[in-house]
Protein backbone atom coordinates (compact mmCIF):
# COMPACT_ATOMS: atom_id res chain seq x y z
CA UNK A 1 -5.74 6.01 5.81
CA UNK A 2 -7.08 3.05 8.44
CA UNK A 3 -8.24 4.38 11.71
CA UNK A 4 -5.87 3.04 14.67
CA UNK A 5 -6.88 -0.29 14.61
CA UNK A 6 -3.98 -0.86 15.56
CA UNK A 7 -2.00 2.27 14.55
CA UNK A 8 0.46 0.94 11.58
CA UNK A 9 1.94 2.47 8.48
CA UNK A 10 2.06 1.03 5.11
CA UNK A 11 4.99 1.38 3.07
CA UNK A 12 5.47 4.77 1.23
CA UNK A 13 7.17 5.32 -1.63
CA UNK A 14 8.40 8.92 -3.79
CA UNK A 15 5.40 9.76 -5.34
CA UNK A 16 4.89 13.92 -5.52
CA UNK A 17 -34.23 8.24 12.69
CA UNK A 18 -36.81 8.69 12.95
CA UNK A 19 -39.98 8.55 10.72
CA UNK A 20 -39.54 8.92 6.66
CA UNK A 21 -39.74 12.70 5.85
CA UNK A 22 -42.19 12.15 3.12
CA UNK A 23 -44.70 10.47 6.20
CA UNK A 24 -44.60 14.36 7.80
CA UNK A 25 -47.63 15.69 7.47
CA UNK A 26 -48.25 19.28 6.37
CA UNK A 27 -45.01 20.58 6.01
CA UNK A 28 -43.99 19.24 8.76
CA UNK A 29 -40.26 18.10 9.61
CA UNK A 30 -37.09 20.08 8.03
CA UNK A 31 -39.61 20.92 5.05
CA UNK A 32 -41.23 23.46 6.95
CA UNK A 33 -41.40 26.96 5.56
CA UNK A 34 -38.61 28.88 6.83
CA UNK A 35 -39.12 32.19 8.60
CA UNK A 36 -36.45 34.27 7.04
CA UNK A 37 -36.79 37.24 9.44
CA UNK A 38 -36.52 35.29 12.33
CA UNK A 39 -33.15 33.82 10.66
CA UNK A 40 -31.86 37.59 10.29
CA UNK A 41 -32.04 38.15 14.06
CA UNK A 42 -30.56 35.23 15.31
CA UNK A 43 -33.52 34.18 17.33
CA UNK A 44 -34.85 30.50 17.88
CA UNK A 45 -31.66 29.52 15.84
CA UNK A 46 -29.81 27.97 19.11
CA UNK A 47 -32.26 24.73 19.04
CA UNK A 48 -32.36 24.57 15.64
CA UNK A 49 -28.76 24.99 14.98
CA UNK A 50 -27.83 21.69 16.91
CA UNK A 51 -30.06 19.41 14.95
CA UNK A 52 -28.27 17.50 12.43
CA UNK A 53 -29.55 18.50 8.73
CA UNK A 54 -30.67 14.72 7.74
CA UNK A 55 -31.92 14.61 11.09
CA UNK A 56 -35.61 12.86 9.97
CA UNK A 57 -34.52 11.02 6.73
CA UNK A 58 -34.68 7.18 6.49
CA UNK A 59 -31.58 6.05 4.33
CA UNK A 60 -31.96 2.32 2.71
CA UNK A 61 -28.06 0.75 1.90
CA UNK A 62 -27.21 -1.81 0.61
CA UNK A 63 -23.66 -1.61 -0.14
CA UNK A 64 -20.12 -3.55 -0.44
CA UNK A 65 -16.47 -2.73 -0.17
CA UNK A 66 -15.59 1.05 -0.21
CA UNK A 67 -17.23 3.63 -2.06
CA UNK A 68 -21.33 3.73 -0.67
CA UNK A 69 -20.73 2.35 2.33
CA UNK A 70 -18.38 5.05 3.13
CA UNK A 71 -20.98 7.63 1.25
CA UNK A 72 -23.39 5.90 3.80
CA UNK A 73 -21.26 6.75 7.18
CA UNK A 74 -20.93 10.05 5.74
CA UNK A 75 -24.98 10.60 5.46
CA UNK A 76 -25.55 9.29 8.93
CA UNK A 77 -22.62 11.56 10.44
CA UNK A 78 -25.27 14.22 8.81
CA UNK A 79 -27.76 13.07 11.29
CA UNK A 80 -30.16 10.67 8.64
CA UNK A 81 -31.06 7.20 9.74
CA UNK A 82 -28.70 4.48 7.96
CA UNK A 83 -30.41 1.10 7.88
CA UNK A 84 -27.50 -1.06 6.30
CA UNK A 85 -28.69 -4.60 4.80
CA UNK A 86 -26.20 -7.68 3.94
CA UNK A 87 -27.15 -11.16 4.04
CA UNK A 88 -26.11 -13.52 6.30
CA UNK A 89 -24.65 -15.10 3.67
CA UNK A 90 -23.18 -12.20 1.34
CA UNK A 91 -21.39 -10.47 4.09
CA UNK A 92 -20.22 -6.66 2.90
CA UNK A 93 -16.23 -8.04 2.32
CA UNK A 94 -14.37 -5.44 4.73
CA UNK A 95 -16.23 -7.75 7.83
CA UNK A 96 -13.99 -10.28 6.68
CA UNK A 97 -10.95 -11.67 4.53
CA UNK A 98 -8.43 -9.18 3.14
CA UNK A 99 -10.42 -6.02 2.97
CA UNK A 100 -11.23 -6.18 6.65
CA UNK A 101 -8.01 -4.37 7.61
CA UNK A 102 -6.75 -5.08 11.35
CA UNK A 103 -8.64 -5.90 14.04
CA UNK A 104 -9.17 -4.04 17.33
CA UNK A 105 -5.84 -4.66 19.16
CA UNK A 106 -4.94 -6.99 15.82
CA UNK A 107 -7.45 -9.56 18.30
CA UNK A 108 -9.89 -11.05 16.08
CA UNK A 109 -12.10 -12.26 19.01
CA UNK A 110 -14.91 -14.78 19.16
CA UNK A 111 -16.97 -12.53 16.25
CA UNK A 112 -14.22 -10.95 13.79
CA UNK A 113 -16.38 -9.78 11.50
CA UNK A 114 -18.02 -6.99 13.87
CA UNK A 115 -13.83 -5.96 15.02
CA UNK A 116 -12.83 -5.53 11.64
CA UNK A 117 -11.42 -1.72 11.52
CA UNK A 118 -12.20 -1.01 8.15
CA UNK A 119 -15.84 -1.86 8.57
CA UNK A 120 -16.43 -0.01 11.43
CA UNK A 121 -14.79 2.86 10.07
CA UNK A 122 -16.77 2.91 6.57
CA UNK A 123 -20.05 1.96 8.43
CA UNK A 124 -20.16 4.25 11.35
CA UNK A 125 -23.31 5.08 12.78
CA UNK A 126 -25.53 2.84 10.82
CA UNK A 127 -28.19 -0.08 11.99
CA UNK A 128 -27.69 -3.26 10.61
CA UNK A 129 -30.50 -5.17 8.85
CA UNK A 130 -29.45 -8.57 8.00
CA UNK A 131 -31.94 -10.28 5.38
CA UNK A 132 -31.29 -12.83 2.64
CA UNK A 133 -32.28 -10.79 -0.45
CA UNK A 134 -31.37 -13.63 -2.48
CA UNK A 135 -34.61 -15.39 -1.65
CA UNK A 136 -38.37 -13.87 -2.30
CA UNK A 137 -38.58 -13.30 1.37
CA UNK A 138 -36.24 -11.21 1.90
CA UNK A 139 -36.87 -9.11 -0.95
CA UNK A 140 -40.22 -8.68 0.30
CA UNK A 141 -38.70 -7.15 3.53
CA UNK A 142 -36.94 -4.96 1.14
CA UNK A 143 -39.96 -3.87 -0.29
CA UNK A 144 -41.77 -3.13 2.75
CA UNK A 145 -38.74 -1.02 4.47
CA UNK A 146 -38.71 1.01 0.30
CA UNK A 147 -42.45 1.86 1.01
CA UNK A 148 -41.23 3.80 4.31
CA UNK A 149 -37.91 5.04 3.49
CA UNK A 150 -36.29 8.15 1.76
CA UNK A 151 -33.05 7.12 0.00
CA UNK A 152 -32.11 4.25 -1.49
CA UNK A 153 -28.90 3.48 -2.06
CA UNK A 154 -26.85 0.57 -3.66
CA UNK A 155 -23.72 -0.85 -5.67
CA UNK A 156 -24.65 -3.59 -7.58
CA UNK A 157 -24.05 -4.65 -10.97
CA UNK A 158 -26.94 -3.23 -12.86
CA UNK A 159 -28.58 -6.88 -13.89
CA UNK A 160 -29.52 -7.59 -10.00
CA UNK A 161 -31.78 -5.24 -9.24
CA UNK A 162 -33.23 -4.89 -12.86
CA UNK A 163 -33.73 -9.02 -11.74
CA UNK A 164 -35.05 -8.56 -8.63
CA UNK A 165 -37.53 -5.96 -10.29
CA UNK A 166 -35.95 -2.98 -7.82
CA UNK A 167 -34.59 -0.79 -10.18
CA UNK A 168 -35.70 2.40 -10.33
CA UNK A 169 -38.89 2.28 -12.45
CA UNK A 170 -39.91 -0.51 -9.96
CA UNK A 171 -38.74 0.71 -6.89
CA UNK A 172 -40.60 5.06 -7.36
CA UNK A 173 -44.30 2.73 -7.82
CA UNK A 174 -43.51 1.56 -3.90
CA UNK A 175 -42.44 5.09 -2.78
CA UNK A 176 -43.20 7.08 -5.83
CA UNK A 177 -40.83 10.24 -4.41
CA UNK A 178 -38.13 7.94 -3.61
CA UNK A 179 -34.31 9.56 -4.04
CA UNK A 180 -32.34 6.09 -5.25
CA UNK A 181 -28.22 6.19 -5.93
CA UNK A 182 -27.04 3.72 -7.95
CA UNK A 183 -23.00 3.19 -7.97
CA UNK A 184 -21.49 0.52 -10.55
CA UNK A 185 -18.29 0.51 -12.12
CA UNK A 186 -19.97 1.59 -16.00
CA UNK A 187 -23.10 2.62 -15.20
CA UNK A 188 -26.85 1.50 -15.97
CA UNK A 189 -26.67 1.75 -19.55
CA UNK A 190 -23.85 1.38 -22.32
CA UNK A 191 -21.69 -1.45 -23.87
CA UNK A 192 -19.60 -1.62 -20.49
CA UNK A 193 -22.24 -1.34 -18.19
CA UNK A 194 -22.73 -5.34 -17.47
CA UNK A 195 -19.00 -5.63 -16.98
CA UNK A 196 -18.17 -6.16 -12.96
CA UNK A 197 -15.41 -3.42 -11.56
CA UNK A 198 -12.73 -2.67 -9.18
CA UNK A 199 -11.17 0.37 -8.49
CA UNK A 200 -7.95 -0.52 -8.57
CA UNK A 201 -8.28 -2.50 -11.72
CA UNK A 202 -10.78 0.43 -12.94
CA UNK A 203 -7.78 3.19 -12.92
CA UNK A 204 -6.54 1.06 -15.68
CA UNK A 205 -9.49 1.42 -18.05
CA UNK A 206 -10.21 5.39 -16.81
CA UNK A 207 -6.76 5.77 -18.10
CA UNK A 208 -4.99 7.36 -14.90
CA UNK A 209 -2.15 4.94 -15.15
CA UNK A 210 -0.82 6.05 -18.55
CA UNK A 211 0.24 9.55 -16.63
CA UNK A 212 1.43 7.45 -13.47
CA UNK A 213 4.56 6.72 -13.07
CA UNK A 214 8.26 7.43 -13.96
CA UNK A 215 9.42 7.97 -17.25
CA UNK A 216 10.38 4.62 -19.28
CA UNK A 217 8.65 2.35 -16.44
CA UNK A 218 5.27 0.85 -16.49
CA UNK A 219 1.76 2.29 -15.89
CA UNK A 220 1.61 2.63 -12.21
CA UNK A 221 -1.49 2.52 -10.18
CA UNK A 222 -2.36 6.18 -8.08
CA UNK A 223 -3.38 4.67 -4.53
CA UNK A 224 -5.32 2.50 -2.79
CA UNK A 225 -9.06 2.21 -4.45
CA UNK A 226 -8.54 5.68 -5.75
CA UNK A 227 -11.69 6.28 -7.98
CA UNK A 228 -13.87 4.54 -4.94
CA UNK A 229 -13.73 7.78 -3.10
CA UNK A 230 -14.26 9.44 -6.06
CA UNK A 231 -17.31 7.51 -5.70
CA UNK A 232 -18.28 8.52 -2.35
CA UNK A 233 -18.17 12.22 -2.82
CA UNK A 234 -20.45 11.72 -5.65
CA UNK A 235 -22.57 9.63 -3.95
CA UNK A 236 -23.16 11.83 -1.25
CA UNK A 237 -23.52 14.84 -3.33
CA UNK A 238 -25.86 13.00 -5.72
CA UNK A 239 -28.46 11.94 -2.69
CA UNK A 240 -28.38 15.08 -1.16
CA UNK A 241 -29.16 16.71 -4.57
CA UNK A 242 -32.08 14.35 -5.14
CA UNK A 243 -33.35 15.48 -1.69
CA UNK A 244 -33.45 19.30 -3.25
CA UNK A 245 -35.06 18.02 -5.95
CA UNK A 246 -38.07 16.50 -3.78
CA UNK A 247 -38.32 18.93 -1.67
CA UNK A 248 -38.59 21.47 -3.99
CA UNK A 249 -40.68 19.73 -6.62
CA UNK A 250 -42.27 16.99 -4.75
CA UNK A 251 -40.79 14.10 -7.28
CA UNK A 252 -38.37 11.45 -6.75
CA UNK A 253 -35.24 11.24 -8.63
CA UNK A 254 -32.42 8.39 -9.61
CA UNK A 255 -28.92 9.44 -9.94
CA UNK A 256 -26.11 6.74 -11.73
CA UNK A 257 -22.87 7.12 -10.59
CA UNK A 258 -20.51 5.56 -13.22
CA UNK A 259 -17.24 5.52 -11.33
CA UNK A 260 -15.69 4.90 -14.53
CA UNK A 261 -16.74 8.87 -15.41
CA UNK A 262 -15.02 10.03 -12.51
CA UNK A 263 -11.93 7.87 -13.29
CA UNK A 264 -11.88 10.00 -16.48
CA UNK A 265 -12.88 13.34 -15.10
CA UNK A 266 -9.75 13.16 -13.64
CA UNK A 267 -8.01 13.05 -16.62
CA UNK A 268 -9.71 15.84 -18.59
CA UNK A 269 -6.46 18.22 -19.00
CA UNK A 270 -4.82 15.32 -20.87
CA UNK A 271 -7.95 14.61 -22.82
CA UNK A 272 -8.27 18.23 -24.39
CA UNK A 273 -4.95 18.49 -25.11
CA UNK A 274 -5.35 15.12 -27.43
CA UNK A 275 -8.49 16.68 -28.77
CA UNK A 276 -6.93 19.96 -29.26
CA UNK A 277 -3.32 19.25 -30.35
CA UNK A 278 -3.29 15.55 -30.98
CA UNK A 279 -0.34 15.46 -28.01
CA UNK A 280 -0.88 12.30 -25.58
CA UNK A 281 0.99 12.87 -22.01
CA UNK A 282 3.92 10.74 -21.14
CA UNK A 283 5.07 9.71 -17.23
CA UNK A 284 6.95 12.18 -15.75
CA UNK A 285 7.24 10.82 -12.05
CA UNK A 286 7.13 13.54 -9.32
CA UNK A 287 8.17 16.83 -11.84
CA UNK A 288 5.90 19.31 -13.10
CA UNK A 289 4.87 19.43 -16.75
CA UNK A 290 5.84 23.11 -17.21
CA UNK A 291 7.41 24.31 -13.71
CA UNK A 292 10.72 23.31 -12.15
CA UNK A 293 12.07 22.07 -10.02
CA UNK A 294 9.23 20.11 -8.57
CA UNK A 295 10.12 16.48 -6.31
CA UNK A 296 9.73 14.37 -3.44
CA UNK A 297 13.26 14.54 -1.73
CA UNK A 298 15.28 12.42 0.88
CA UNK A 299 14.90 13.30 4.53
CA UNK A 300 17.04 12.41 7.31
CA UNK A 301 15.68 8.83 8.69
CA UNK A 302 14.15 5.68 6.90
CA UNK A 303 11.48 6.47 4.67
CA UNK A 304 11.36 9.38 5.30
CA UNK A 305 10.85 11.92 2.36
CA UNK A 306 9.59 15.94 1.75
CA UNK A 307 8.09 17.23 -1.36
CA UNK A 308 8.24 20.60 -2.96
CA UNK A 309 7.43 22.81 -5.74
CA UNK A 310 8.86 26.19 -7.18
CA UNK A 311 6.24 28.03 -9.54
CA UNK A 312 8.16 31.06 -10.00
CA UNK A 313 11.30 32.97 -9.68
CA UNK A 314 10.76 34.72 -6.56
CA UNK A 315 10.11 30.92 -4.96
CA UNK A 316 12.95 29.69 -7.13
CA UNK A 317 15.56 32.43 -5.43
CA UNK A 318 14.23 31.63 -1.94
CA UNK A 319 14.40 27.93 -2.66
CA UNK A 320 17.99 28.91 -3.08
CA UNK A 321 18.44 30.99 -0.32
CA UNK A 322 17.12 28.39 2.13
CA UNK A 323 19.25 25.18 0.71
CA UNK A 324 22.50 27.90 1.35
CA UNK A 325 23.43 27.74 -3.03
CA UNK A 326 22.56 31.12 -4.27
CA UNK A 327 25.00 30.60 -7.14
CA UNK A 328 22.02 28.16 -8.67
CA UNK A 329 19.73 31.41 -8.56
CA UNK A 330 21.78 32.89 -11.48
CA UNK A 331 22.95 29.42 -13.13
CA UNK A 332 19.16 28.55 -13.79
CA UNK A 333 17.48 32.26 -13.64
CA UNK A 334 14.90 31.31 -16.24
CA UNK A 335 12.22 28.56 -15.95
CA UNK A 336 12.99 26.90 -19.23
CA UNK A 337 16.89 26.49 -17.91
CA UNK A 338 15.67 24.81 -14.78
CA UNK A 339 13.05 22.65 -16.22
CA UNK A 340 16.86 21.64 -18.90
CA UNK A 341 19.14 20.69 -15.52
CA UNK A 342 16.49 19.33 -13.66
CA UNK A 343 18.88 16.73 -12.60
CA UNK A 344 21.74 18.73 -11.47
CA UNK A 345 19.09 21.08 -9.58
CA UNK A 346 17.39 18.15 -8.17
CA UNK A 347 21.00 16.38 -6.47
CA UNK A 348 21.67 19.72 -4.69
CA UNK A 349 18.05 20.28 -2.86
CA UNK A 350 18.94 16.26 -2.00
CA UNK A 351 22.26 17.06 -0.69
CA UNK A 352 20.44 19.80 1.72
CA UNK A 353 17.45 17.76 2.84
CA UNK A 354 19.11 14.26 3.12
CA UNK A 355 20.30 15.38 6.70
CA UNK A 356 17.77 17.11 7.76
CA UNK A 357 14.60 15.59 9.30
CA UNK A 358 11.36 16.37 6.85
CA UNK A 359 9.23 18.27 9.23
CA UNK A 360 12.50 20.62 9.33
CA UNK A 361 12.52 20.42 6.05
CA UNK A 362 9.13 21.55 5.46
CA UNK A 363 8.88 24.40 7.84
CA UNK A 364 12.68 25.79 6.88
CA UNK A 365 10.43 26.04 3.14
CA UNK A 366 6.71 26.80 3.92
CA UNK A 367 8.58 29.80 5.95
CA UNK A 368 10.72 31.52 2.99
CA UNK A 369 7.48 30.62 0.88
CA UNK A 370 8.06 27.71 -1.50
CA UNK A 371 5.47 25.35 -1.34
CA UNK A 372 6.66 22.50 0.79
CA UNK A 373 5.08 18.91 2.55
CA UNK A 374 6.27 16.43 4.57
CA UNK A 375 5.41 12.89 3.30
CA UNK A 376 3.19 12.09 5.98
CA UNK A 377 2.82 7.96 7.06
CA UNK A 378 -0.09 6.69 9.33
CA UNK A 379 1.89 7.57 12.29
CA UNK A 380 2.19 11.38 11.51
CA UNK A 381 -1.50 11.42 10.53
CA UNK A 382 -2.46 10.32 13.61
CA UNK A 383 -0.48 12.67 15.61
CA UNK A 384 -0.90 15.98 13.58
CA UNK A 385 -1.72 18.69 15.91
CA UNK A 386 -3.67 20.17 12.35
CA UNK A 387 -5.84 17.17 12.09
CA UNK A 388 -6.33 17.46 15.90
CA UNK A 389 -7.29 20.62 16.18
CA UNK A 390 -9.80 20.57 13.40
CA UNK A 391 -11.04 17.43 15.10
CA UNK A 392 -11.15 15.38 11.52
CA UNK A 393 -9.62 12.37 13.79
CA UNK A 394 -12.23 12.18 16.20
CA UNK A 395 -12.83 9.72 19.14
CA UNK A 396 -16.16 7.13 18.83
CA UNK A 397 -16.86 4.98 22.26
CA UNK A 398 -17.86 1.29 21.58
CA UNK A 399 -20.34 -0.28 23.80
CA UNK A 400 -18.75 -2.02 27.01
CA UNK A 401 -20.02 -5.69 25.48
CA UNK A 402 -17.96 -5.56 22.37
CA UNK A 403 -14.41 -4.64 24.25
CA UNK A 404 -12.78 -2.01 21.42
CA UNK A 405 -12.99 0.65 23.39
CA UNK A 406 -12.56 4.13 22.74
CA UNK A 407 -10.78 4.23 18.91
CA UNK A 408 -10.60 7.43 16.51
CA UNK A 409 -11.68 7.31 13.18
CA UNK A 410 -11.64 9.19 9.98
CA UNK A 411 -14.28 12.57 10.68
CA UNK A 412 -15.32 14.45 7.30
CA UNK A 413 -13.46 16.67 5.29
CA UNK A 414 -16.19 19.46 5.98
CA UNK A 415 -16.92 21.36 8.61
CA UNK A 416 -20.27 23.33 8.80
CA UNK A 417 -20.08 27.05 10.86
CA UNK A 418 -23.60 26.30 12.49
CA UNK A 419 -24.10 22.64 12.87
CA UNK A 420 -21.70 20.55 14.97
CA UNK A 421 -21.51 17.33 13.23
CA UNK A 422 -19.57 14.44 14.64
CA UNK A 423 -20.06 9.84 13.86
CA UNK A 424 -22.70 8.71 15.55
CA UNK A 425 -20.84 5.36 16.77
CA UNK A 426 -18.72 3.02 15.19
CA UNK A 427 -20.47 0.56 12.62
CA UNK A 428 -23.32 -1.87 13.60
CA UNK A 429 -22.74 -5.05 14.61
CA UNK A 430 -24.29 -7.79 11.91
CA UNK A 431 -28.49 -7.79 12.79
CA UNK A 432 -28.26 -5.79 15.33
CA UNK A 433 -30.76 -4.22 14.88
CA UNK A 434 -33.36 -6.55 13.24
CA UNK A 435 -36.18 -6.74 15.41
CA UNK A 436 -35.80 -3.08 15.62
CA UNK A 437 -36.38 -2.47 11.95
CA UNK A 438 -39.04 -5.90 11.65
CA UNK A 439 -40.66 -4.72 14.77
CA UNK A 440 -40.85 -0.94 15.26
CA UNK A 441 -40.40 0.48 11.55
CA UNK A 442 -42.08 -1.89 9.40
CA UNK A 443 -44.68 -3.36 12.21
CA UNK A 444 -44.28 -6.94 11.91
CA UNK A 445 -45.57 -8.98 14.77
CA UNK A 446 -43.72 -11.60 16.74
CA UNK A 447 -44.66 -14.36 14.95
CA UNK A 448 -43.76 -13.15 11.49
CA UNK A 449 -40.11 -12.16 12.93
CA UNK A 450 -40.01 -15.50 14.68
CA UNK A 451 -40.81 -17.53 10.91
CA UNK A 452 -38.23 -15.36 9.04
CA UNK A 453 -35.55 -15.88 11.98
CA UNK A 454 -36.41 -19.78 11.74
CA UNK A 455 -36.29 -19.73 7.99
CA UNK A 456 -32.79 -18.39 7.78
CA UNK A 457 -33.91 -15.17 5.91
CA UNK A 458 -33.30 -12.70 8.68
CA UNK A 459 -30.14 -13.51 10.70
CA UNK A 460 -26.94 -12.17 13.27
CA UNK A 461 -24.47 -14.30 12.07
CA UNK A 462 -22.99 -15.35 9.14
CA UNK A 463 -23.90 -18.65 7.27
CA UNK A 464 -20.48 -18.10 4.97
CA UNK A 465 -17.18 -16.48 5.81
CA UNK A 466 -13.74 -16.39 4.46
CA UNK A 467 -11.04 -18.13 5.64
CA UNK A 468 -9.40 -15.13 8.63
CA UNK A 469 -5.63 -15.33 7.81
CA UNK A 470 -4.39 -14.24 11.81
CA UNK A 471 -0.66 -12.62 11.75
CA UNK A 472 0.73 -11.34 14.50
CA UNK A 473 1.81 -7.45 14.19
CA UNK A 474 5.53 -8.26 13.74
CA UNK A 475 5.34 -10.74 11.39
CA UNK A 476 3.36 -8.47 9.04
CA UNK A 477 6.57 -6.35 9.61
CA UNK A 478 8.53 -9.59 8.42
CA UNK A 479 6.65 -10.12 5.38
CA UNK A 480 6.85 -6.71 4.30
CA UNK A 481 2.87 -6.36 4.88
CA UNK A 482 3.21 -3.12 6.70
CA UNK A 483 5.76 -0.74 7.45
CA UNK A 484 6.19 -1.25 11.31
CA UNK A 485 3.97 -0.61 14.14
CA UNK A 486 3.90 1.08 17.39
CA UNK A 487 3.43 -1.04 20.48
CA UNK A 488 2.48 1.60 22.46
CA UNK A 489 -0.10 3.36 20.11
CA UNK A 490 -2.27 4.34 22.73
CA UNK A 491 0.17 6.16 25.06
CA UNK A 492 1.22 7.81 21.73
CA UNK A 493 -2.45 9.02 20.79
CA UNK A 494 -3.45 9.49 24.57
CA UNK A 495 -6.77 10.40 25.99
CA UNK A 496 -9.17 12.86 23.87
CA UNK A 497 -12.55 13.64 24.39
């Protein structure tokens, strides 16, 4: 779901800083020995509560598209410092063309590629290294800011940093307890592995697909980049587990994300049941494989649409109850006689919720207990009172100079009891903050910065960009781009703090 930039809705359709920890002397930093007693009476916990738990950890990413950058935002909403490198030249795509999503107040401005929404979104909170890596220079930087850093993390294809002699086994003898996360569509090894990826293609070869869909039409695809947050909650998970695994044993570690493992994780009910019973799954749209009835149902209103699900027959007679046809409780008592006339039960819950609007719709059935849902579009998203008060849309102030404003963006689908976490600002702009990292990290003097800044390696703004298509809001209505959109989005959203 984009962040209100502006606030839109796509069309929906019936488908169910600081220094690196490893520089802290004598255990030193958040590897300090903890003083369990003192943790039992609640003392001294009120500082120590508030500090972030990367606070101290130097995060290296370089990443594209989707999947690490938005692992990336993620770790520096945890409180770690997220140096993000592109080149001038190889900008990460969602600054520009058509991953960049809308720009702030669809304006694209004098520098589109720091407005894009999507980009700010995925790379909240981060600095912004920009360095040509494709020349020795700039690899060189790379090598220097490994040699003081924690985590590095990147999505290539696995033959450029095996070329650039940065894999793993090259990049632990600069920082020899280095965590490094590696995300590729096949992995570092295997017959696949030197094959490029995309998510949305990848579904196809994970196998998702065959199971998506409605019965005698094609393979449908699940979502937008599904397996590339897959990807992200691995990521994360996978550099936090590497930081366990140093701090406990003192050694670096390399984890491989193969997102085209995840892609078939989540098919691992259909795979046992081939390896069991030989039985491959067929498309079953919205219904349930075993339970009926189960569907995504016609609301009152355009596009509008409520989904539900009866497991049992206590739900199935209160399903009943609340549609006003208790004659169906009796004519399809048993599961196996509903699951045989799941047409004829599925035109009479339509016949009820066609005229009713689907939030109605949902509470009338969340309140006799059959599992219910709106279909929720961009719009409701944004204005869920749930989502509000658990504050995953949360508000992120731009700096005055780059006129966006005050915009809400995507929180974390975590909370933690003790530790208030929230994004550290919305994504950098492109070199922001070179001199910062040339300067005051890795010590370089003037003129060195000065050279590399002459030389093209180091830059703040791009050498190549893709053509911006520019649309105004109502003709992406027009050409069926998006949904519609609300004019007055921000009286609709209001003030929050």
């Amino acid at each position: 779901m984009p962040e209100n930039w502006p606030t839109t809705t796509t069309r929906s359709r019936a488908y169910a800083a600081g220094p690196s920890l490893s520089a802290l002397k004598g255990g030193e930093g958040i590897c300090a020995p903890v003083n369990k007693n003192l943790l039992r009476s609640g003392e001294g916990m009120d500082e120590e509560r508030m500090k972030p738990p990367l606070e101290g950890l130097r995060i290296i990413d370089i990443s594209n598209v989707f999947s690490l950058p938005y692992a990336g935002g993620l770790l520096a909403d945890l409180g770690a410092e997220v140096i993000k490198i592109e080149g001038p030249g190889r900008l990460d795509v969602t600054r520009q063309g058509g991953f960049s999503g809308l720009h702030a107040d669809n304006e694209p401005g004098p520098d589109p590629w720091n407005r894009a929404g999507t980009f700010n979104l995925l790379n909240r909170g981060k600095k912004s290294l920009s360095i040509d890596l494709s020349r020795p220079e700039g690899r060189e930087i790379l090598r220097d800011l490994i040699r003081v850093s924690d985590v590095l993390m990147e999505n290539f294809t696995p033959r450029v940093m095996r070329n650039w002699e940065l894999d793993y086994p090259n990049a632990k003898k600069l920082k020899p307890d280095l965590v490094m996360a590696s995300c590729s569509g096949y992995g570092r090894e295997g017959p696949y592995s030197p094959y490029p990826a995309h998510a949305t293609t990848q579904e196809a070869t994970h196998g998702l697909p065959s199971v998506t869909g409605y019965p005698g039409d094609v393979p449908s695809k699940a979502g937008q980049s599904f397996v590339d947050f897959l990807a992200t909650w691995a990521l994360v998970t996978g550099a936090l587990l590497g930081l366990r695994y140093r701090h406990r044993f003192g050694k670096g570690l390399w984890v491989d994300v193969a997102m085209y493992q995840l892609g078939c994780y989540m098919l691992s009910e259909h795979i046992l049941d081939f390896e069991v019973n030989g039985r491959l799954p067929e498309r079953i749209g919205n219904r349930h494989p075993w339970c009926a009835p189960q569907g995504c149902y016609p609301c009152a209103g355009k596009d509008a649409w409520c989904v539900l699900s009866v497991r049992d027959e206590e739900e199935w007679s209160a399903l009943c109850r609340v549609i006003g046809r208790p004659e169906l409780k009796e004519q399809f008592a048993t599961n196996a006689a509903r699951m045989a006339h799941h047409d004829a039960i599925d035109a009479a819950i339509a016949a009820w919720t066609a005229h009713l609007p689907k939030f109605d719709v949902m509470e009338r059935l969340q309140e006799a207990g059959v599992p219910a849902g709106a279909v929720f579009d961009a719009r409701d998203l944004h204005l869920d009172p749930h989502l509000s008060s658990r504050r995953f849309l949360e508000p992120v102030e731009f700096p005055p100079e780059r006129q966006i404003g005050k915009r809400r963006i995507i929180g974390r689908p975590w909370r933690l009891g003790r530790t208030p976490l929230h994004a550290r600002g919305g994504g950098p702009t492109l070199g922001q903050n070179n001199r910062e990292v040339l300067q005051e990290i890795l010590g370089y003097d003037e003129a060195r910065v000065t050279a590399l800044e002459k030389a093209g390696i180091v830059g703040d703004r791009p050498t190549k960009l893709r053509p911006l298509v520019h649309m105004e809001m109502d003709e992406r209505v027009r050409q069926g781009l998006i949904a519609y959109w609300d004019p007055d989005f921000k009286a609709r959203l209001g003030s929050e703090d």
